[in-house]
C-alpha atoms as a PDB file:
ATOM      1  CA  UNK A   1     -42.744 -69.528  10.604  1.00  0.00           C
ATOM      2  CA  UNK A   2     -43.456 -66.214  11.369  1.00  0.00           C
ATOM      3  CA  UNK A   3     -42.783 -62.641   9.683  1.00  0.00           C
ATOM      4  CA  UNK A   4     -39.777 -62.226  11.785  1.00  0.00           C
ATOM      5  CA  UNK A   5     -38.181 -65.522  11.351  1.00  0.00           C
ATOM      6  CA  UNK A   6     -38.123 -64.821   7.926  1.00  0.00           C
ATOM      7  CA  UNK A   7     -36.838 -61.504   7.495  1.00  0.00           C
ATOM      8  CA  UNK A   8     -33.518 -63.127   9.969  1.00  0.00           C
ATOM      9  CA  UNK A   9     -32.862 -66.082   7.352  1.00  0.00           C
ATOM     10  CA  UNK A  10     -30.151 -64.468   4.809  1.00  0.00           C
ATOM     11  CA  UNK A  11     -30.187 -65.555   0.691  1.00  0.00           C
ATOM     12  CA  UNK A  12     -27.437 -67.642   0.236  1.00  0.00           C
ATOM     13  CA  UNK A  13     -24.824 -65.490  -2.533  1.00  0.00           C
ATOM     14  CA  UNK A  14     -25.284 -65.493  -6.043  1.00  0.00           C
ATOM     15  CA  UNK A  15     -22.558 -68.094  -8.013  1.00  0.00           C
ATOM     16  CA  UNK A  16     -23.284 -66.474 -11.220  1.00  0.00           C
ATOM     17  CA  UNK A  17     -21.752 -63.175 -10.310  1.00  0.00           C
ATOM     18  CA  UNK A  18     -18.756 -64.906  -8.329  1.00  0.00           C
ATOM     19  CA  UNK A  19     -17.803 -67.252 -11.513  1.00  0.00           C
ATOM     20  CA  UNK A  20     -18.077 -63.660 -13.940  1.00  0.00           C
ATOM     21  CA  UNK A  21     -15.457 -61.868 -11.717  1.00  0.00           C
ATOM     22  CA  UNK A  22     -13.306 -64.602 -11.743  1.00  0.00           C
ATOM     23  CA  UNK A  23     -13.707 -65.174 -15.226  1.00  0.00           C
ATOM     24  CA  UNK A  24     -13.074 -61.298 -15.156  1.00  0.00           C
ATOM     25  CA  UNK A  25      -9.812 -62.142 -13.712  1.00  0.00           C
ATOM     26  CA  UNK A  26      -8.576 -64.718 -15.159  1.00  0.00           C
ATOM     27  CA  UNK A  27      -9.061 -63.318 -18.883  1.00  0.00           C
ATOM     28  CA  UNK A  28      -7.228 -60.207 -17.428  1.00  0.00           C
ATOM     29  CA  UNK A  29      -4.142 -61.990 -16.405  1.00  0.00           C
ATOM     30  CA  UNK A  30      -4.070 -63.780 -19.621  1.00  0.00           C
ATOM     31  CA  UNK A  31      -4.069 -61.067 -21.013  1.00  0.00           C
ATOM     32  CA  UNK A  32      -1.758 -59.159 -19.078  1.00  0.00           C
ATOM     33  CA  UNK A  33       0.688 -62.012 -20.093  1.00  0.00           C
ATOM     34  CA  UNK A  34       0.689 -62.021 -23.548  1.00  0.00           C
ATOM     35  CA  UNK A  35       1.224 -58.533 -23.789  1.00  0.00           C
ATOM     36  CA  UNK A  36       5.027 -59.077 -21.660  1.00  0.00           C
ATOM     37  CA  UNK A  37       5.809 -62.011 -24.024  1.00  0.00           C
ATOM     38  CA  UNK A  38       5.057 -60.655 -27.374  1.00  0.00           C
ATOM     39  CA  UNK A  39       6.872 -57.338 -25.735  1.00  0.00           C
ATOM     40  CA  UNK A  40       9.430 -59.530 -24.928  1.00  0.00           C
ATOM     41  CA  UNK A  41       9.575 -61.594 -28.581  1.00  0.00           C
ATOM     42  CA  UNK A  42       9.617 -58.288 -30.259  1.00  0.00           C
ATOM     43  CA  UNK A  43      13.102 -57.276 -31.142  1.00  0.00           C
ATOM     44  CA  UNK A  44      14.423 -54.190 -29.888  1.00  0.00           C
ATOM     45  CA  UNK A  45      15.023 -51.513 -32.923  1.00  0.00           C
ATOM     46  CA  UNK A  46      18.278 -51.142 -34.359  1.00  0.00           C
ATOM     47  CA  UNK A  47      20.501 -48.560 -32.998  1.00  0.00           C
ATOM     48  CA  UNK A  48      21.224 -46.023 -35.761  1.00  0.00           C
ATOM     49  CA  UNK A  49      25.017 -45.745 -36.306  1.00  0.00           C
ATOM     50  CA  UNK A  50      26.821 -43.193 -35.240  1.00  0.00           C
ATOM     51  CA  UNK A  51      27.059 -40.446 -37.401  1.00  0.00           C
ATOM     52  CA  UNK A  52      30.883 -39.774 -38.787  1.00  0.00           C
ATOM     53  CA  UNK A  53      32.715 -36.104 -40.357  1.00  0.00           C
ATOM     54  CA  UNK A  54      32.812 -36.833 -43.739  1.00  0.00           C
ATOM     55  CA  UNK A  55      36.400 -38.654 -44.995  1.00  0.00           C
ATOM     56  CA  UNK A  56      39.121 -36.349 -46.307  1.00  0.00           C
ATOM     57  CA  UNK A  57      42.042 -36.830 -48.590  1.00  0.00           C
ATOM     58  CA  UNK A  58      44.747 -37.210 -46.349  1.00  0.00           C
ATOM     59  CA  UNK A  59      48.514 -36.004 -48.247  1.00  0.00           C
ATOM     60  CA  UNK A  60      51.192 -39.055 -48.421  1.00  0.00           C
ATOM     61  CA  UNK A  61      53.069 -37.598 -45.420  1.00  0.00           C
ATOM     62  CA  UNK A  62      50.007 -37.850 -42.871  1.00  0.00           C
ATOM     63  CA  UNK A  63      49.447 -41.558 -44.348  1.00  0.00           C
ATOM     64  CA  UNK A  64      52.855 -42.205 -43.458  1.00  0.00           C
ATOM     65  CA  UNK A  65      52.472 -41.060 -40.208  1.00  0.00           C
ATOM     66  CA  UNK A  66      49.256 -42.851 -39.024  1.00  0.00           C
ATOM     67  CA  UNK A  67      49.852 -46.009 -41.163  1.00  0.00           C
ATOM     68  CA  UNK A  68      53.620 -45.420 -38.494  1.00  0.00           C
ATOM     69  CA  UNK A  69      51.935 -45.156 -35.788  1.00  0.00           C
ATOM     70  CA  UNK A  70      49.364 -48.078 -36.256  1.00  0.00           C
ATOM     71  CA  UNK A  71      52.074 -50.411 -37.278  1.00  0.00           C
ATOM     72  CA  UNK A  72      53.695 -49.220 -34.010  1.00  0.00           C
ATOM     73  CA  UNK A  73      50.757 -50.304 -31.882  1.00  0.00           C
ATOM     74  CA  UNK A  74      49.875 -53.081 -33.069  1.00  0.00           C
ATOM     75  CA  UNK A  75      54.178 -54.336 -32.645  1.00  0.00           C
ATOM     76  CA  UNK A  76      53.798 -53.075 -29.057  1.00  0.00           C
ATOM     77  CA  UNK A  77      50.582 -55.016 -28.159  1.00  0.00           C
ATOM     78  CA  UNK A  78      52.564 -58.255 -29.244  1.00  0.00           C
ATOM     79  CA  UNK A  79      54.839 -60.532 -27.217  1.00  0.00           C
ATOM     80  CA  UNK A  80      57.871 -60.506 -28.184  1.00  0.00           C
ATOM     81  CA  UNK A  81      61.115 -63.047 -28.098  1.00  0.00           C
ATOM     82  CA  UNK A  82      64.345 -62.233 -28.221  1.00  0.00           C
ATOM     83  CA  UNK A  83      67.100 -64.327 -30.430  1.00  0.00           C
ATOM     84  CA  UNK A  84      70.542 -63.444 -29.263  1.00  0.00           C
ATOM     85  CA  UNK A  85      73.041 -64.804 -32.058  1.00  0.00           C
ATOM     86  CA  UNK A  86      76.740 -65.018 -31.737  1.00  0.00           C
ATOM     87  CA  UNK A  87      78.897 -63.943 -35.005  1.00  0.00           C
ATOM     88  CA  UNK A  88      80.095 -67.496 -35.209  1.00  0.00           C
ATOM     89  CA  UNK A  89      76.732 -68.485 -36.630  1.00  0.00           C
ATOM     90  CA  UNK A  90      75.077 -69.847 -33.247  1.00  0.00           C
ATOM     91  CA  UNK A  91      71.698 -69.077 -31.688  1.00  0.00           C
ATOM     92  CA  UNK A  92      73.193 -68.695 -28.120  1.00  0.00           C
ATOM     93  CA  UNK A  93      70.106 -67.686 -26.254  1.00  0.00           C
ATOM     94  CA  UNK A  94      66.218 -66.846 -26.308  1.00  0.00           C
ATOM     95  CA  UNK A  95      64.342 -64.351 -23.944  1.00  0.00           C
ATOM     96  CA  UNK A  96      60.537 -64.779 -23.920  1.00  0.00           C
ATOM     97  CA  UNK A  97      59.432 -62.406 -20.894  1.00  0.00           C
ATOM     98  CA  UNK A  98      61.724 -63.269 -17.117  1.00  0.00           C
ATOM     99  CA  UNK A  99      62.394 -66.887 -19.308  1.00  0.00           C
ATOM    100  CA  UNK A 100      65.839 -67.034 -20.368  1.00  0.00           C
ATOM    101  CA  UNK A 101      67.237 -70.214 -22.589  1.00  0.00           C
ATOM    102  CA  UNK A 102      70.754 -71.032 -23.107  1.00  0.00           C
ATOM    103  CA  UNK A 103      71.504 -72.773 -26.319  1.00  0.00           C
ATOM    104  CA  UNK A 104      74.489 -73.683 -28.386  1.00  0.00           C
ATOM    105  CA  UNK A 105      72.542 -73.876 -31.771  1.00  0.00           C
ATOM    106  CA  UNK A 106      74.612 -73.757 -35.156  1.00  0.00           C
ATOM    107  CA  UNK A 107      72.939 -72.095 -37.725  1.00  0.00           C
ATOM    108  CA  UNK A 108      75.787 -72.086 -40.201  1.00  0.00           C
ATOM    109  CA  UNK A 109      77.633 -74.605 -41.606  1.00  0.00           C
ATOM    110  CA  UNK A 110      80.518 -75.448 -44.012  1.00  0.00           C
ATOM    111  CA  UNK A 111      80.109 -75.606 -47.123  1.00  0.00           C
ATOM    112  CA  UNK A 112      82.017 -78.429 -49.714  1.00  0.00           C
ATOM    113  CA  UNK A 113      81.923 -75.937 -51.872  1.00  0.00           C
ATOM    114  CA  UNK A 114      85.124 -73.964 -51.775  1.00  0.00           C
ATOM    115  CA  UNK A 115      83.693 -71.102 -52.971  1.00  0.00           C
ATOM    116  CA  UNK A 116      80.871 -70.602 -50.648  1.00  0.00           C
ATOM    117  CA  UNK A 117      82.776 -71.956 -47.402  1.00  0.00           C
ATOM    118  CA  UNK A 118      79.843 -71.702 -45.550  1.00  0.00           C
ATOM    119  CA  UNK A 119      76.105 -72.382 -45.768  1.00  0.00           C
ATOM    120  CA  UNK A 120      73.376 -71.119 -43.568  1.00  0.00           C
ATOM    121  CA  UNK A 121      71.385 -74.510 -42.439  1.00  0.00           C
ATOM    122  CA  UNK A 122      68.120 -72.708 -42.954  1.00  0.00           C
ATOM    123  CA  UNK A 123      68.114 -72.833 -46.644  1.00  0.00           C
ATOM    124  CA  UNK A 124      69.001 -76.443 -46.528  1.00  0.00           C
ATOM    125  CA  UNK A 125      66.173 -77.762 -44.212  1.00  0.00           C
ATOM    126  CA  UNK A 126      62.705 -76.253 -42.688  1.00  0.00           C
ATOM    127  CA  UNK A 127      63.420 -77.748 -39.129  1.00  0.00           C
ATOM    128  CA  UNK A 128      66.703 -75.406 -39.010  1.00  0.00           C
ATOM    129  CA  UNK A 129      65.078 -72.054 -39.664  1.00  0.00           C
ATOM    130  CA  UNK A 130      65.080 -69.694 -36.772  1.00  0.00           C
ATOM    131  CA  UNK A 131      62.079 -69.457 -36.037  1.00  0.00           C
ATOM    132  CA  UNK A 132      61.205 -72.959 -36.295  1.00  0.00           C
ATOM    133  CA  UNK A 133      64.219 -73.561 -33.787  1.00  0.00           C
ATOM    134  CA  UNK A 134      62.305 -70.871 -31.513  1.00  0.00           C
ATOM    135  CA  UNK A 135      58.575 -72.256 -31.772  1.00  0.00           C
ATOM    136  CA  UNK A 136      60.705 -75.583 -30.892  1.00  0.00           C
ATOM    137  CA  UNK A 137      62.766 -74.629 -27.603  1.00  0.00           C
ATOM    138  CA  UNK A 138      59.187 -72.795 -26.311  1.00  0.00           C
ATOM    139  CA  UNK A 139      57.055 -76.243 -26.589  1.00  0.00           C
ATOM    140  CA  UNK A 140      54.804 -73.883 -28.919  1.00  0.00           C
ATOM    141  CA  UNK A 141      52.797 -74.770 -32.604  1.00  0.00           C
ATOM    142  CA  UNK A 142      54.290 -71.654 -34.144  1.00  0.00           C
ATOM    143  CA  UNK A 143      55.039 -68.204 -33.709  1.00  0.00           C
ATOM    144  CA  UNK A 144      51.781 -66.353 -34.757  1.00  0.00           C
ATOM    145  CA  UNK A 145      51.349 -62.914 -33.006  1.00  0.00           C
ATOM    146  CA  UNK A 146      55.041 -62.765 -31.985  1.00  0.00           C
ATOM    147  CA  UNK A 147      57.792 -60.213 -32.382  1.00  0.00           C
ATOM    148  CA  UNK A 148      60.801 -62.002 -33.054  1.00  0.00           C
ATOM    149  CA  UNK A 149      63.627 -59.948 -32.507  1.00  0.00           C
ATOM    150  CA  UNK A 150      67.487 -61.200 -33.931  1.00  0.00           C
ATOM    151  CA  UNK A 151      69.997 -59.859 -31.665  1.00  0.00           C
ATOM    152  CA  UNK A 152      73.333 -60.238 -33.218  1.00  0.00           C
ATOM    153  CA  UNK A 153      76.404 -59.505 -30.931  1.00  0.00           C
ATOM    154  CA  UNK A 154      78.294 -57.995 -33.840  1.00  0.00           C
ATOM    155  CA  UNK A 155      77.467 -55.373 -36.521  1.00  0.00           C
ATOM    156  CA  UNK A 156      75.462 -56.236 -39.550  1.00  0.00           C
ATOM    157  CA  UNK A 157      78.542 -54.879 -41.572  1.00  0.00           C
ATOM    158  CA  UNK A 158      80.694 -57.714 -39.478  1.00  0.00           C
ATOM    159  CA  UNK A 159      78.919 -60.482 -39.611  1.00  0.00           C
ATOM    160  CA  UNK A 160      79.777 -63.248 -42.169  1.00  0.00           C
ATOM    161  CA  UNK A 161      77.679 -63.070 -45.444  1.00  0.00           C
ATOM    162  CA  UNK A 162      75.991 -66.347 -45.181  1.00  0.00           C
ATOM    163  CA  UNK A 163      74.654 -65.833 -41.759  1.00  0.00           C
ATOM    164  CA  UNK A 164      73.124 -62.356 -42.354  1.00  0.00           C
ATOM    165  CA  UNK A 165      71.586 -63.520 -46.103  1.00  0.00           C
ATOM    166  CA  UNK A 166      70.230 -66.282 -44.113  1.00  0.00           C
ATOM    167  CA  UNK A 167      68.581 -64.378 -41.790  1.00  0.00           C
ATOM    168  CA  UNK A 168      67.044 -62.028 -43.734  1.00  0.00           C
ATOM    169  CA  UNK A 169      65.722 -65.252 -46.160  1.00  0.00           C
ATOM    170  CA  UNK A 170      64.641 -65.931 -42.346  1.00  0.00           C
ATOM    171  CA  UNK A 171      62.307 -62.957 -41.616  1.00  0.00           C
ATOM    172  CA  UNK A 172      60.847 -63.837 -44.588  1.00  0.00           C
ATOM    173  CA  UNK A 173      59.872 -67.389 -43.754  1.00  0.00           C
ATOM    174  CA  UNK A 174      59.027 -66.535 -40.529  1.00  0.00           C
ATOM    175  CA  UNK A 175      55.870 -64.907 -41.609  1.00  0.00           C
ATOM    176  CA  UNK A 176      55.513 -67.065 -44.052  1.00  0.00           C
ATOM    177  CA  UNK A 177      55.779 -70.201 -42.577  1.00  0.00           C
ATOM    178  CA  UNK A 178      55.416 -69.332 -38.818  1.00  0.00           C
ATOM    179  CA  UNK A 179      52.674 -66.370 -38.893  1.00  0.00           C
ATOM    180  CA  UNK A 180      55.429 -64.567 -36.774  1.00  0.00           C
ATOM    181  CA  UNK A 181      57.353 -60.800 -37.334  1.00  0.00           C
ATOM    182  CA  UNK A 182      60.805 -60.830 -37.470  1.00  0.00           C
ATOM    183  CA  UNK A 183      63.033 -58.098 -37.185  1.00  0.00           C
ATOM    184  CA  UNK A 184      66.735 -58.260 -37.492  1.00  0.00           C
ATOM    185  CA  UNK A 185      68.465 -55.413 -35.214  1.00  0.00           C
ATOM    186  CA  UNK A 186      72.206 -54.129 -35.391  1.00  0.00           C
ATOM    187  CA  UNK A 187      73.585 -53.015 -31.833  1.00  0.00           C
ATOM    188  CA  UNK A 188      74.732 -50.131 -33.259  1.00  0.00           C
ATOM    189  CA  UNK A 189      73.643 -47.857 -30.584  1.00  0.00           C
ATOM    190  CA  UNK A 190      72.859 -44.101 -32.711  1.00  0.00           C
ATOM    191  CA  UNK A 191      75.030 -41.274 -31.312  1.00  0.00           C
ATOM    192  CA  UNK A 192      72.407 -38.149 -30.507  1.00  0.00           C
ATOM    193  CA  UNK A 193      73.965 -35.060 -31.269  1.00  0.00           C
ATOM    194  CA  UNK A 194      74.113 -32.700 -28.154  1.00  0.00           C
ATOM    195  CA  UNK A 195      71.930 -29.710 -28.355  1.00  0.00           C
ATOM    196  CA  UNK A 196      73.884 -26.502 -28.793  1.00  0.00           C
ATOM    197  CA  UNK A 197      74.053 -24.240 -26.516  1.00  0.00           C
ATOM    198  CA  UNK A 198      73.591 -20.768 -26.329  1.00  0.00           C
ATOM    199  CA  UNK A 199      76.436 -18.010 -26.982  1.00  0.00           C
ATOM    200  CA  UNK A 200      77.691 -16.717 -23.360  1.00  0.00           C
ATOM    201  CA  UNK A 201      76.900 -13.032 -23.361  1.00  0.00           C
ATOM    202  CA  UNK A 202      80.536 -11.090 -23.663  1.00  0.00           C
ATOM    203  CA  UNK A 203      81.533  -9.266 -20.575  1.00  0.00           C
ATOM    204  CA  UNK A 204      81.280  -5.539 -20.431  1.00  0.00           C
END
């Protein structure tokens, strides 16, 4: 072969330096990896809370006031039903939203006793308490997180004494046995007194 044929025939590559730089590479990705999942395991550090005015003494009024107006929002985030009961002692309807119920429910009755005359049923049997009737006609468990309201159609003063005893027992029990609030509301509307007006200015 000559000198020319030989300086023509190229050295085949080196395989050592090919297998270090991918080596190289490899070890770099690994690398690389377990650096985003222990970055990843690590847990992120707590957020420091929020840093409050120190508390004050508030006077009895102001507690009045926002203990008022918390009771207030948390009655108007509730649903609320609506117990319309006749002076005769009868649940005679139920409102629970655009639902409206007709019933002919007693919730009194009389009484052997001639000195009582009647008896409100409620005190006589769980099943007949108001609110029990109501979780029955809505097809619900109980009353927990409702507003019941009792409607009467006559003054508090004018109903009879065994009805409105019994339903304040009632708003009792409700909570108690129903996890419901119960309010019992006279239809006495409350007469606003007209603002005065001022003095006309006499004439000259």
């Amino acid at each position: 072969m000559s000198r020319r044929d030989r300086r023509s025939v190229q050295a085949p590559p080196d395989l050592t330096s090919l297998l270090d730089v991918l080596f190289i590479l490899i070890f770099a990705a690994l690398i690389r990896t377990a650096a985003v999942q222990q970055a990843a395991a690590k847990p992120a550090p707590p957020v420091p809370p929020p840093v409050l005015p120190p508390p004050v003494k508030l006077e009895s009024q102001q507690l009045q006031a926002r203990a008022l107006s918390s009771l207030a929002k948390e009655l108007a985030s509730r649903p609320y039903v609506i117990a319309r009961i006749a002076a005769t002692g009868t649940l005679t309807e139920l409102e629970l939203g655009d639902k409206l119920t007709k019933l002919t429910t007693p919730l009194l009755e009389h009484s052997p006793d001639p000195d009582v005359g009647l008896a409100y049923l409620g005190d006589r049997a769980e099943e007949l308490r108001i609110c029990r009737v109501i979780s029955t006609q809505l097809n619900v468990a109980e009353l927990g997180g409702y507003l019941v309201v009792l409607a009467p159609d006559k003054h508090l003063a004018d109903l009879p004494h065994a009805l409105y005893e019994g339903l304040r027992r009632d708003i009792d029990r409700c909570l108690r046995d129903q996890q419901a609030l119960a309010v019992l509301v006279d239809p006495t509307l409350e007469q606003t007194k007209p603002e005065p007006t001022a003095p006309k200015p006499e004439a000259p």
